[in-house]
C-alpha atoms as a PDB file:
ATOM      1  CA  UNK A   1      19.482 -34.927  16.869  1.00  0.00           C
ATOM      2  CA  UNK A   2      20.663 -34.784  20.638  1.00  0.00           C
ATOM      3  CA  UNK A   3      24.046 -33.749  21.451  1.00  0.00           C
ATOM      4  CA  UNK A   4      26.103 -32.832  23.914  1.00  0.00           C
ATOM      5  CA  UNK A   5      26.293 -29.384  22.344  1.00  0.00           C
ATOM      6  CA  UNK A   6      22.567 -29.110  22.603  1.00  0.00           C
ATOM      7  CA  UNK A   7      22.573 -30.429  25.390  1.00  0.00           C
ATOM      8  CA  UNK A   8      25.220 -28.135  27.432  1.00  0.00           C
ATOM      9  CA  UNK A   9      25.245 -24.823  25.472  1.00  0.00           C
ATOM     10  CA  UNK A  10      21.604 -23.721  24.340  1.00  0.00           C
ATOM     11  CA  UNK A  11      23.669 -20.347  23.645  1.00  0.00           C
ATOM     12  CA  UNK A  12      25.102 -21.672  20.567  1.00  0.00           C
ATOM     13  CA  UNK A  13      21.778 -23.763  19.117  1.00  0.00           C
ATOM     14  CA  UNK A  14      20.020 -19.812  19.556  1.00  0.00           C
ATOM     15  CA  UNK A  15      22.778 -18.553  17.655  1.00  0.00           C
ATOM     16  CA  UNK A  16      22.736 -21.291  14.579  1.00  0.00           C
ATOM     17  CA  UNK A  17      18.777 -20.863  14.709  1.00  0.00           C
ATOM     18  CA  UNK A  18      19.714 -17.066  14.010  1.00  0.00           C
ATOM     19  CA  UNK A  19      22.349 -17.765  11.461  1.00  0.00           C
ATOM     20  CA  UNK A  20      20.134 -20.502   9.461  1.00  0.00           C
ATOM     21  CA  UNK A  21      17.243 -17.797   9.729  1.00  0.00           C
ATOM     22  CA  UNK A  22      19.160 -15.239   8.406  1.00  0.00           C
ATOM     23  CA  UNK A  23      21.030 -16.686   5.472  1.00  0.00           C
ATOM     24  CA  UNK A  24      17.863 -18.872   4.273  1.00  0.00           C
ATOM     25  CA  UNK A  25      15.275 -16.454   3.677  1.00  0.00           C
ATOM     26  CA  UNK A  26      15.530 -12.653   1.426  1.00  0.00           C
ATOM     27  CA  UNK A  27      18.301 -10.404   3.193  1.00  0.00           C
ATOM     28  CA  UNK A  28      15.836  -7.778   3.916  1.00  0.00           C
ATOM     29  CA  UNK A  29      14.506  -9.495   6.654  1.00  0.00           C
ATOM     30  CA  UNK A  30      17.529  -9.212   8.914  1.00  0.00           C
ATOM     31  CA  UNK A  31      18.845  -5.754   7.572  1.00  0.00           C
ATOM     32  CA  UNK A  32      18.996  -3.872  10.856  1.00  0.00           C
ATOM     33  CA  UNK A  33      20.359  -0.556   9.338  1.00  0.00           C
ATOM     34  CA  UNK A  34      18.152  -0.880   6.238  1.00  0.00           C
ATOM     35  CA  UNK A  35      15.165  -1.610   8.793  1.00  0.00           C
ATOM     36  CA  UNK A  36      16.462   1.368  11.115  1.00  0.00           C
ATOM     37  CA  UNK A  37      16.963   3.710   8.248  1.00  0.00           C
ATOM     38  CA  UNK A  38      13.740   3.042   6.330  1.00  0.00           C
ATOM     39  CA  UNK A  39      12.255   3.504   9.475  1.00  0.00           C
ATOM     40  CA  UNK A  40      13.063   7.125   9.753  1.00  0.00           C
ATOM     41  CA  UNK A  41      10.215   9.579   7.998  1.00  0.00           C
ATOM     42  CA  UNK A  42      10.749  12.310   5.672  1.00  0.00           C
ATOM     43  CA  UNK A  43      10.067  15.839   7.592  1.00  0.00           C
ATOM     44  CA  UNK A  44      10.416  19.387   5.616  1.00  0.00           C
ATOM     45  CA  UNK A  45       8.796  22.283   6.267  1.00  0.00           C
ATOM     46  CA  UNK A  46       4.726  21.913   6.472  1.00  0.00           C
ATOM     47  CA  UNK A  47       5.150  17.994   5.351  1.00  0.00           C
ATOM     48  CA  UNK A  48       6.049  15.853   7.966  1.00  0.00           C
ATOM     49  CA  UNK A  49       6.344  11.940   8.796  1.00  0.00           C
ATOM     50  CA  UNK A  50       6.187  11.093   4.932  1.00  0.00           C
ATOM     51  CA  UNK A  51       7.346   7.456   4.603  1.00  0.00           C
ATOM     52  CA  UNK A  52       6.945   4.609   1.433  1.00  0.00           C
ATOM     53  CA  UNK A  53       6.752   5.112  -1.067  1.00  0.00           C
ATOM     54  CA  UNK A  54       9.107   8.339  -0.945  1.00  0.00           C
ATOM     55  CA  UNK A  55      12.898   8.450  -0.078  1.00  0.00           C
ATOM     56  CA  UNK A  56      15.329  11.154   0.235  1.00  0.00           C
ATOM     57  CA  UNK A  57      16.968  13.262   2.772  1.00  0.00           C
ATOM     58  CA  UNK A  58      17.564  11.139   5.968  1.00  0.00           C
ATOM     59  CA  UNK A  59      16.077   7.829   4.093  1.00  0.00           C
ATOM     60  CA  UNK A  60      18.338   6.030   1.694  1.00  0.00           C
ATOM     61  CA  UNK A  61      16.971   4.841  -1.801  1.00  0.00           C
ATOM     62  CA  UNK A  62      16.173   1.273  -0.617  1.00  0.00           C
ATOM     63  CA  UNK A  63      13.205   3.002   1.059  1.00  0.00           C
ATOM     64  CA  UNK A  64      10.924   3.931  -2.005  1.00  0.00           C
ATOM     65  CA  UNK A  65      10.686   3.567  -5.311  1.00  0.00           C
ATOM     66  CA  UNK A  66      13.317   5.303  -7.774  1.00  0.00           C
ATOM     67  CA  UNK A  67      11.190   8.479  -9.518  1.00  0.00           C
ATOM     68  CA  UNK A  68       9.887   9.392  -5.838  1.00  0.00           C
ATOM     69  CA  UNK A  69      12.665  11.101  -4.424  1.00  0.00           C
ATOM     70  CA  UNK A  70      11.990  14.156  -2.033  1.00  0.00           C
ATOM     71  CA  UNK A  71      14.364  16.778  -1.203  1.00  0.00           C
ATOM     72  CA  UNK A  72      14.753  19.146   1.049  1.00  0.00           C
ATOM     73  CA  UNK A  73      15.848  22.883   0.818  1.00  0.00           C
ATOM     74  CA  UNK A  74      15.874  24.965   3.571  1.00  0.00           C
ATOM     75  CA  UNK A  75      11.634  24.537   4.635  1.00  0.00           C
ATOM     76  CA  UNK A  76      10.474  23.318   1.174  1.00  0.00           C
ATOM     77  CA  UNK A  77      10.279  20.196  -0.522  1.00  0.00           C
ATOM     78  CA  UNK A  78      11.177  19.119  -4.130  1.00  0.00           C
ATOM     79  CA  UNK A  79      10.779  16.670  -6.188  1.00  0.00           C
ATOM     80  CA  UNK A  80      12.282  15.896  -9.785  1.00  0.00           C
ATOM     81  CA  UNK A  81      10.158  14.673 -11.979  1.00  0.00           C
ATOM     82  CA  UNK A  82      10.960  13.815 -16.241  1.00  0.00           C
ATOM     83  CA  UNK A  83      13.467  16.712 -15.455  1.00  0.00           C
ATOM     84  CA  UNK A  84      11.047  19.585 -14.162  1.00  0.00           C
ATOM     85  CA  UNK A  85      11.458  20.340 -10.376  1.00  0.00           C
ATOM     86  CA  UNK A  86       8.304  20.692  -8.521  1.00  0.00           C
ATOM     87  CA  UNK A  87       7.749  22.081  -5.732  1.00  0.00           C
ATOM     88  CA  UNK A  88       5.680  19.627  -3.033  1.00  0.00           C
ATOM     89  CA  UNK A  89       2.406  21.356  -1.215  1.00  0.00           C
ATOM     90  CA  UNK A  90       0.959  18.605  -0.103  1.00  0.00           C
ATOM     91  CA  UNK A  91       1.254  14.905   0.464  1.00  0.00           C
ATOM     92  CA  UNK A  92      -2.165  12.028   0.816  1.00  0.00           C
ATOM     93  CA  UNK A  93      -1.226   9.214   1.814  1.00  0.00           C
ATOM     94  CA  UNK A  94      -4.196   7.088   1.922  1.00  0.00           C
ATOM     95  CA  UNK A  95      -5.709   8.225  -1.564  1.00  0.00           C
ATOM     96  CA  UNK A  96      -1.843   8.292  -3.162  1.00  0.00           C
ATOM     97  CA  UNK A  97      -1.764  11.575  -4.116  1.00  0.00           C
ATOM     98  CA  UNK A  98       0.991  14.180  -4.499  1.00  0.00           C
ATOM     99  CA  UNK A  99       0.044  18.152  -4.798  1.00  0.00           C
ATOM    100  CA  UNK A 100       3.094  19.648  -6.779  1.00  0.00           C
ATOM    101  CA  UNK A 101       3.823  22.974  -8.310  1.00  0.00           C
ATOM    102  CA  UNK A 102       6.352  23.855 -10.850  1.00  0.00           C
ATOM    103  CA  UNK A 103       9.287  25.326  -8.846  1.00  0.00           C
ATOM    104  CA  UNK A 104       9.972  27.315 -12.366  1.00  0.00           C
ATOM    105  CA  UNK A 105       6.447  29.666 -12.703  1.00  0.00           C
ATOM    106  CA  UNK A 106       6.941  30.339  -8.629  1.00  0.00           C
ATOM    107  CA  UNK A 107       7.964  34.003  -9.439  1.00  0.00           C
ATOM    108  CA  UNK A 108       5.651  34.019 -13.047  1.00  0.00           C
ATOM    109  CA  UNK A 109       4.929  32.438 -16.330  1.00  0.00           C
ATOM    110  CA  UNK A 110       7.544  34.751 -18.147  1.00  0.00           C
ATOM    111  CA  UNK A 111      10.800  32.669 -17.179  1.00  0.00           C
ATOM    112  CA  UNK A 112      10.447  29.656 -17.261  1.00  0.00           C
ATOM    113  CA  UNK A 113      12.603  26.483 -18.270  1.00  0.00           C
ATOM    114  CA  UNK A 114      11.361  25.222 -21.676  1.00  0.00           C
ATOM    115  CA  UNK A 115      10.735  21.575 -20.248  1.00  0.00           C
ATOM    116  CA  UNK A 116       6.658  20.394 -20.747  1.00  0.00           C
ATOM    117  CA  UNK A 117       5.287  18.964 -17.319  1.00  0.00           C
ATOM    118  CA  UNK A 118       5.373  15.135 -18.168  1.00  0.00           C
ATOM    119  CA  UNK A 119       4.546  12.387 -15.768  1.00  0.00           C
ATOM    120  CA  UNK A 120       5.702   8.529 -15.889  1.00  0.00           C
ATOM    121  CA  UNK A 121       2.924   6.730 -16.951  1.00  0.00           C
ATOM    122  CA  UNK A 122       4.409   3.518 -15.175  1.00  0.00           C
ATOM    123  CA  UNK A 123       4.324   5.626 -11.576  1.00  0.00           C
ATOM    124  CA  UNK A 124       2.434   8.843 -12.055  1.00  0.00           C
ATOM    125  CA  UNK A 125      -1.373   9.661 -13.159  1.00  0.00           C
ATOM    126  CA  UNK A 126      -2.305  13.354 -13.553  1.00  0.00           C
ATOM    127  CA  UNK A 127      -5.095  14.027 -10.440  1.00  0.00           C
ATOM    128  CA  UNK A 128      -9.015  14.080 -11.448  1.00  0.00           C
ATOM    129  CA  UNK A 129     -10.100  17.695 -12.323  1.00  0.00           C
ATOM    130  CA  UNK A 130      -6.973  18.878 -13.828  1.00  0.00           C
ATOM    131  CA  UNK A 131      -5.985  19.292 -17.593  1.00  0.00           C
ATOM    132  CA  UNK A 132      -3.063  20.295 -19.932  1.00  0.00           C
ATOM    133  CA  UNK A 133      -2.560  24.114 -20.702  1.00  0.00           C
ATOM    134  CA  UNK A 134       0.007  24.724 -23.624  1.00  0.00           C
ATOM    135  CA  UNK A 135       1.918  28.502 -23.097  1.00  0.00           C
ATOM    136  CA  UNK A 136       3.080  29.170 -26.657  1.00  0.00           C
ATOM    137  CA  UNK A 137       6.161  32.209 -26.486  1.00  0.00           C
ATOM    138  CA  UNK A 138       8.097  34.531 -28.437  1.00  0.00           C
ATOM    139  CA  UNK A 139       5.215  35.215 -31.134  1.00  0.00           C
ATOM    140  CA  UNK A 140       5.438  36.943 -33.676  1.00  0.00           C
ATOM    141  CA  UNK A 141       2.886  40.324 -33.271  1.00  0.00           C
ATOM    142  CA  UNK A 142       1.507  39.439 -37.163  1.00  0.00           C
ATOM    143  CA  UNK A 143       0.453  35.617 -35.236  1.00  0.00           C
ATOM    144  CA  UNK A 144      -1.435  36.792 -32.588  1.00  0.00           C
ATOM    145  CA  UNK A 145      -5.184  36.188 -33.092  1.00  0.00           C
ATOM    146  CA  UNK A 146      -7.144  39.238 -32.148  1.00  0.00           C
ATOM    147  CA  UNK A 147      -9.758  38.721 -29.531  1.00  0.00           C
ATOM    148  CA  UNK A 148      -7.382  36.029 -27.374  1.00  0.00           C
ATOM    149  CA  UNK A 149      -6.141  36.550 -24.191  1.00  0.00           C
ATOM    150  CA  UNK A 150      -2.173  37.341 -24.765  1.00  0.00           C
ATOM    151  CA  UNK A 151       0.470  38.424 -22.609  1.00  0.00           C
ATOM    152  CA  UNK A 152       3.713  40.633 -23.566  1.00  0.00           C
ATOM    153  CA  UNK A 153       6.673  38.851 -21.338  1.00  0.00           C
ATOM    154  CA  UNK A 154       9.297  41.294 -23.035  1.00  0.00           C
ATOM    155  CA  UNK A 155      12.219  38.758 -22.644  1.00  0.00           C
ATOM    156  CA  UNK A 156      10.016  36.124 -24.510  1.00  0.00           C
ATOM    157  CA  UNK A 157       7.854  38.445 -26.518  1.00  0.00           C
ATOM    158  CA  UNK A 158       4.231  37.825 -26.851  1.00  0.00           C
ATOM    159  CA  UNK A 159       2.853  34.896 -25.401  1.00  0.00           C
ATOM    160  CA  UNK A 160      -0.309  33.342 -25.902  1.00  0.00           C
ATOM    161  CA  UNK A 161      -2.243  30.412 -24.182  1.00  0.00           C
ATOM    162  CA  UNK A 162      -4.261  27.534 -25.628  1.00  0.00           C
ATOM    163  CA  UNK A 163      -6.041  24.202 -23.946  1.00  0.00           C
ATOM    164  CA  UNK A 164      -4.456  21.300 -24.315  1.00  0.00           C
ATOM    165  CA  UNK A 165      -0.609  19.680 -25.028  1.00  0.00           C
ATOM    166  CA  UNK A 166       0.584  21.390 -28.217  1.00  0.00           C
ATOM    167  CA  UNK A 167       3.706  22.488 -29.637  1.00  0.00           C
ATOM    168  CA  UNK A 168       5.022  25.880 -30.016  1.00  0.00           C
ATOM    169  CA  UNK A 169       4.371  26.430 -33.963  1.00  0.00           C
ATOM    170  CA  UNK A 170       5.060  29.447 -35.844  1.00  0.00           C
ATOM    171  CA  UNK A 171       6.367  30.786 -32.191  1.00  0.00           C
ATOM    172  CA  UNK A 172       9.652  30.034 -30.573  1.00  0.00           C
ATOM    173  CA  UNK A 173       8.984  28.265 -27.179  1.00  0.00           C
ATOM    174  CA  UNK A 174       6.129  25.874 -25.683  1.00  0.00           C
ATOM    175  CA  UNK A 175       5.476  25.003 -22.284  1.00  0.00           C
ATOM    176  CA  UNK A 176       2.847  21.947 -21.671  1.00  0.00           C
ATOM    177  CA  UNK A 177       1.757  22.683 -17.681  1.00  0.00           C
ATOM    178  CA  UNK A 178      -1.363  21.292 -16.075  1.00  0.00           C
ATOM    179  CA  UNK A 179      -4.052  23.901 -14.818  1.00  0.00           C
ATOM    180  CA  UNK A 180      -7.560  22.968 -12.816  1.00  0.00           C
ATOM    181  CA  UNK A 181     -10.364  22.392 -15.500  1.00  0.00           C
ATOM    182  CA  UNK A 182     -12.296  25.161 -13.728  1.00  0.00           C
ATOM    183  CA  UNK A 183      -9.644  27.637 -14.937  1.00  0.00           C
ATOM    184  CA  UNK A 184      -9.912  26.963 -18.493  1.00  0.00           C
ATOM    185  CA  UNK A 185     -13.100  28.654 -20.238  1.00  0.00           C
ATOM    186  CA  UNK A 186     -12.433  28.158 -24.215  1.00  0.00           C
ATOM    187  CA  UNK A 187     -13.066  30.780 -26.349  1.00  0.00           C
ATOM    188  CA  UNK A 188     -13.889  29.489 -30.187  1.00  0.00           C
ATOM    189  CA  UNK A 189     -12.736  32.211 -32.521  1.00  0.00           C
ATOM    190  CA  UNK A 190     -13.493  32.156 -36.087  1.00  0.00           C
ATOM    191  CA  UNK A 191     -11.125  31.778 -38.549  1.00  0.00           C
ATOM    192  CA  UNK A 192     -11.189  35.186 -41.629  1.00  0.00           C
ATOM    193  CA  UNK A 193     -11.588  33.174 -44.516  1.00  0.00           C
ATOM    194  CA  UNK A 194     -10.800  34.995 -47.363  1.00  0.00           C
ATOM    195  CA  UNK A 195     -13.780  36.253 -50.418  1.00  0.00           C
ATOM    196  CA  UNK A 196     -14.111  35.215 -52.968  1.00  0.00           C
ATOM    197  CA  UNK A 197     -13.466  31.513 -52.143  1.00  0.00           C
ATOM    198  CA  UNK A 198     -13.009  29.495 -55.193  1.00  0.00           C
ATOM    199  CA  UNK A 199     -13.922  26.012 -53.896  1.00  0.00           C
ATOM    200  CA  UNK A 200     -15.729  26.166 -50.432  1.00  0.00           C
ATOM    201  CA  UNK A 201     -13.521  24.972 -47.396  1.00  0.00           C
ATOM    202  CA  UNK A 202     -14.485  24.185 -43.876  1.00  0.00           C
ATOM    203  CA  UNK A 203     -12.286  26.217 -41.481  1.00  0.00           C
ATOM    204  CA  UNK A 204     -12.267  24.732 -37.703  1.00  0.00           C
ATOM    205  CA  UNK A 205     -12.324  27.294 -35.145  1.00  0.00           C
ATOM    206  CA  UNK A 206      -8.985  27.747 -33.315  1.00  0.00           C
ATOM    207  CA  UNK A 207      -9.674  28.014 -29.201  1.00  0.00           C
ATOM    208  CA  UNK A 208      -8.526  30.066 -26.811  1.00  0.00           C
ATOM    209  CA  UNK A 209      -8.447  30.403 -23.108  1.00  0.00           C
ATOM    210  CA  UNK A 210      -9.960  33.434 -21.120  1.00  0.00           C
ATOM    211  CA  UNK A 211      -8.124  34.310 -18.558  1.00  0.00           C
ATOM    212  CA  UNK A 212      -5.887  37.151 -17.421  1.00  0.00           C
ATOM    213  CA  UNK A 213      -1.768  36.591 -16.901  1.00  0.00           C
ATOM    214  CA  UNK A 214      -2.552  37.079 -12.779  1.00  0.00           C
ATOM    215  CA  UNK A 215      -4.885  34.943 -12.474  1.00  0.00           C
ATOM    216  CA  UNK A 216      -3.326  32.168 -14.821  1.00  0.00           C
ATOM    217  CA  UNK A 217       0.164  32.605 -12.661  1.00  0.00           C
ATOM    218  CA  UNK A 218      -2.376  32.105  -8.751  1.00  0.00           C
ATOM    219  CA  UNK A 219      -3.844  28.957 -11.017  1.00  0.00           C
ATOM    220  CA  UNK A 220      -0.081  27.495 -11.653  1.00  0.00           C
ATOM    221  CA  UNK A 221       1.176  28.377  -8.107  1.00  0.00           C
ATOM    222  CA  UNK A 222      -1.844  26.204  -6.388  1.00  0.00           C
ATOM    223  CA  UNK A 223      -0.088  23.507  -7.908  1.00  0.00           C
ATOM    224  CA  UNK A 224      -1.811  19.854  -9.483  1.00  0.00           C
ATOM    225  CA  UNK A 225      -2.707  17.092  -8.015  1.00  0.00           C
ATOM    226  CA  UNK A 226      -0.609  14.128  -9.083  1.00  0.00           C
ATOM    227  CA  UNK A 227      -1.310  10.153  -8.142  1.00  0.00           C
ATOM    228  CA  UNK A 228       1.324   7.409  -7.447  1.00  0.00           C
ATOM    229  CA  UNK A 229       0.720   4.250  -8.915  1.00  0.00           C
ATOM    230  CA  UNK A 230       2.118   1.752  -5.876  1.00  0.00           C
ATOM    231  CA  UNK A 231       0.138  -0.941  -4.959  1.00  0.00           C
ATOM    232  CA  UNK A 232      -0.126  -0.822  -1.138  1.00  0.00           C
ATOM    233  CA  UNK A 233      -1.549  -3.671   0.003  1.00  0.00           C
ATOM    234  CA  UNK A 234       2.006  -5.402   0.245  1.00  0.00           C
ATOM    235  CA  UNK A 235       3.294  -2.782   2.295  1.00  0.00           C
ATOM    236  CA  UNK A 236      -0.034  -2.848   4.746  1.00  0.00           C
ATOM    237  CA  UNK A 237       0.762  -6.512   5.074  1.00  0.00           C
ATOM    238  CA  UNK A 238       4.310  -5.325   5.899  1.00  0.00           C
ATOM    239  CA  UNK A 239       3.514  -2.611   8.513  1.00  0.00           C
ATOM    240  CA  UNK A 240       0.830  -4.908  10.340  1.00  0.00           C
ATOM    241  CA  UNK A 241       3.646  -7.653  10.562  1.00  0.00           C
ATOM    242  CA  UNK A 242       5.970  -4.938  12.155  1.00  0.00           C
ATOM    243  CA  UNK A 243       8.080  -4.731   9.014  1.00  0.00           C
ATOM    244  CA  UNK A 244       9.232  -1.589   7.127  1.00  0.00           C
ATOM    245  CA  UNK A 245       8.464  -1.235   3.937  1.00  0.00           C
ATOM    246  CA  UNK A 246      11.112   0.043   1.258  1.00  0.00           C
ATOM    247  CA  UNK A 247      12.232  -1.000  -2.578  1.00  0.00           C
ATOM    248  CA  UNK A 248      14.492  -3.938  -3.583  1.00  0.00           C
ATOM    249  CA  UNK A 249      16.854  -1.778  -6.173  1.00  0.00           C
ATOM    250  CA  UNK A 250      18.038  -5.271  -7.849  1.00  0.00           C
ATOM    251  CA  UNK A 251      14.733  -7.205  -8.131  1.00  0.00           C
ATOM    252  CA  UNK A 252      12.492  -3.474  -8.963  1.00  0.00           C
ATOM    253  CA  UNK A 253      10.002  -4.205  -6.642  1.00  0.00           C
ATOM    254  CA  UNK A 254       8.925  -3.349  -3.140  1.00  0.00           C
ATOM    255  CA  UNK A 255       9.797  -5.459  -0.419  1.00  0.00           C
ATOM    256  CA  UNK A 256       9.896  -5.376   3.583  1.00  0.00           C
ATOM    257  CA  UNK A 257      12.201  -4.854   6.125  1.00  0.00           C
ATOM    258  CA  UNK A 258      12.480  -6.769   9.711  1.00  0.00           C
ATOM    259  CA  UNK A 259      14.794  -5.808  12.443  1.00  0.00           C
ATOM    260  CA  UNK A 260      17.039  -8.765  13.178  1.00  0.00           C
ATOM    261  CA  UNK A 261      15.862  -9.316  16.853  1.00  0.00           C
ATOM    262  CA  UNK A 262      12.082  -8.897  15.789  1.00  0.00           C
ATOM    263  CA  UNK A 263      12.479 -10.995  13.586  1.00  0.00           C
ATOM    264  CA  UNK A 264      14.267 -13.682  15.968  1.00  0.00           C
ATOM    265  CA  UNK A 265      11.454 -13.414  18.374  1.00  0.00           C
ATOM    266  CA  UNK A 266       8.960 -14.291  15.643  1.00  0.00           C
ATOM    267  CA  UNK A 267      10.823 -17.534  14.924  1.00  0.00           C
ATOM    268  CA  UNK A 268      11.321 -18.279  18.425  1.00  0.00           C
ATOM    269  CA  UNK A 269       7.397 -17.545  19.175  1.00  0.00           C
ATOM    270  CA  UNK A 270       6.955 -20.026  16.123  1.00  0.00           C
ATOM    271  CA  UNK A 271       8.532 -22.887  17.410  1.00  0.00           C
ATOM    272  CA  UNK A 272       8.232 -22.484  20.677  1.00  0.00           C
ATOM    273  CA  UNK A 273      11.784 -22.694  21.422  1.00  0.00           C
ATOM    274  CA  UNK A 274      12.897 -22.329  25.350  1.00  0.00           C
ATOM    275  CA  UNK A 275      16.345 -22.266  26.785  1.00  0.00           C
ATOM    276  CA  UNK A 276      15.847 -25.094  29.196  1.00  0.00           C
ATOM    277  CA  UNK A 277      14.220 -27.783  26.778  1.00  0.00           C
ATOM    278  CA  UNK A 278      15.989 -26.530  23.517  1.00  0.00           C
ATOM    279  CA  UNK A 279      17.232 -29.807  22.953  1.00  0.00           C
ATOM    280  CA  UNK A 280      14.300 -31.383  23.354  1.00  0.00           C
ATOM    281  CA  UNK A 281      12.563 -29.400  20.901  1.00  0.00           C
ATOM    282  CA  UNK A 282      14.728 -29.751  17.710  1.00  0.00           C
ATOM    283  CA  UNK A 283      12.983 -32.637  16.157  1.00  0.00           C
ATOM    284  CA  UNK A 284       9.929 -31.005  16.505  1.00  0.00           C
ATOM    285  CA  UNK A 285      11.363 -28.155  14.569  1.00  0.00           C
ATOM    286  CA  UNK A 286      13.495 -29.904  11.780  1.00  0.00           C
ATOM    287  CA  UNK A 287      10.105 -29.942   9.359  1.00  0.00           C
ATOM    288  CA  UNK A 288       9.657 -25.683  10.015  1.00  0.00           C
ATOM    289  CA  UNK A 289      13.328 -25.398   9.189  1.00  0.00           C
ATOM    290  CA  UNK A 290      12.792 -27.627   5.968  1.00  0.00           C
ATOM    291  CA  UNK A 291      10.698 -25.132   4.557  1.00  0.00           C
ATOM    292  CA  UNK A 292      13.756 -22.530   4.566  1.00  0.00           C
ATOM    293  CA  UNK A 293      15.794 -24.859   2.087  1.00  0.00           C
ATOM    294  CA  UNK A 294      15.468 -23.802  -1.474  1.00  0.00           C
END
């Protein structure tokens, strides 16, 4: 494989090793800007040098996956998630998990946007110690069950609570939002049956939650804890290689990104390759570049 081109300009056999590097193996690998970009953490506020799986602000999508997108407004972070916008307290990155709060019940439980608090079971697992609360509004007075915590919200009428995800009912409005399991203490209430009962029917008691509207709203505003499904151990592999990890939009998976001249040196370290025996060295390397051909 000598030649007089080898021979006189190891310039241009450094640039064709370069070229053939590049255009043989996944374009990620010799994405500068990608690698640059992805590179660059997300800061807002208290949360600072937040990198993969998230995106947003200064870090394009190609740098986490699609349903973790953070925003920033002014000093707080957001996220959007099944179309409620939370509000981001904290961030874990080595046990995956996200402390949100609805941006919605920041001000009270009165307003809100009638929208449940779902998660993506493909990304998202509600956090250990946490459970749905339903928020039932606009009651009727003639619904409420004596005895149960209730609230008067005015613009939505009466409001009621109740454990678990349920619908609204015989009210107008239902909010599904998860609460800490310490905050809900169920209250069984018996159901009146009414005397005399011709054939005898078993009545199951309807719960309740006892708790007062101040103390419910504190609960909501500490947020829940939230954990990202992402397996990690691809994107260790990355980091320890000097890669950057971020998402491949067309193939839906994660993926890693080189810089172009890191990734040069690597191949150069690899085969050894010198500027004053380049020549000399290409038979030795035609069997590594062999494994580059599809």
């Amino acid at each position: 494989m000598n030649s007089w081109v080898l021979s006189s300009s190891p310039f241009l056999v450094t640039l064709f090793f370069i070229f053939f590097f590049c255009i043989k193996i996944p374009l990620s690998l010799c994405d500068e800007d990608t690698y640059e970009s992805c590179s660059n953490m997300f800061n807002c506020g208290k949360l600072n040098n937040i990198g993969f799986p998230f995106w947003g602000d200064n870090r394009p999508n190609s740098c986490g996956y699609p349903g973790l997108k953070l925003n920033c407004q002014g000093s707080v972070a957001t996220i959007k998630i099944m179309n409620v916008t939370y509000q981001v307290l904290g961030v874990n990155p080595f046990a995956q998990i996200l402390k949100i709060t609805r941006e919605d019940f920041s001000t009270g439980i009165c307003s809100p946007k009638f929208v449940n608090s779902t998660l993506d079971p493909s990304l998202l697992d509600l956090g250990i110690g946490f459970q749905n609360l339903t928020i039932v509004y606009g009651c009727d007075f003639s619904l409420l069950i004596p005895f149960l915590r209730q609230f008067d919200c005015q613009r939505n009428g009466f409001t009621r609570i109740k454990s678990g995800a349920y619908g609204p009912g015989k009210c107008k409005e239902s909010v599904v939002v998860p609460v800490p399991v310490s905050v809900v203490v169920p209250v069984p209430v018996p159901v009146p049956v009414p005397v005399p009962v011709p054939v005898p029917v078993q009545s199951s008691p309807w719960t309740g939650i006892e708790i007062d509207q101040s103390e419910l709203e504190e609960a909501i505003r500490k947020g829940f804890d939230v954990k990202w499904k992402v397996d990690t151990a691809a994107c260790l592999n990355c980091t320890r290689s000097r890669g950057v990890c971020g998402y491949d939009l067309k193939r839906n998976q994660s993926t890693c990104y080189y810089s172009s001249p890191g990734t040069y040196s690597l191949l150069v370290s690899i085969i050894d390759l010198h500027p004053h025996n380049l020549s000399s060295q290409m038979d030795n390397t035609a069997p590594l570049l062999m494994l580059f051909i599809p």
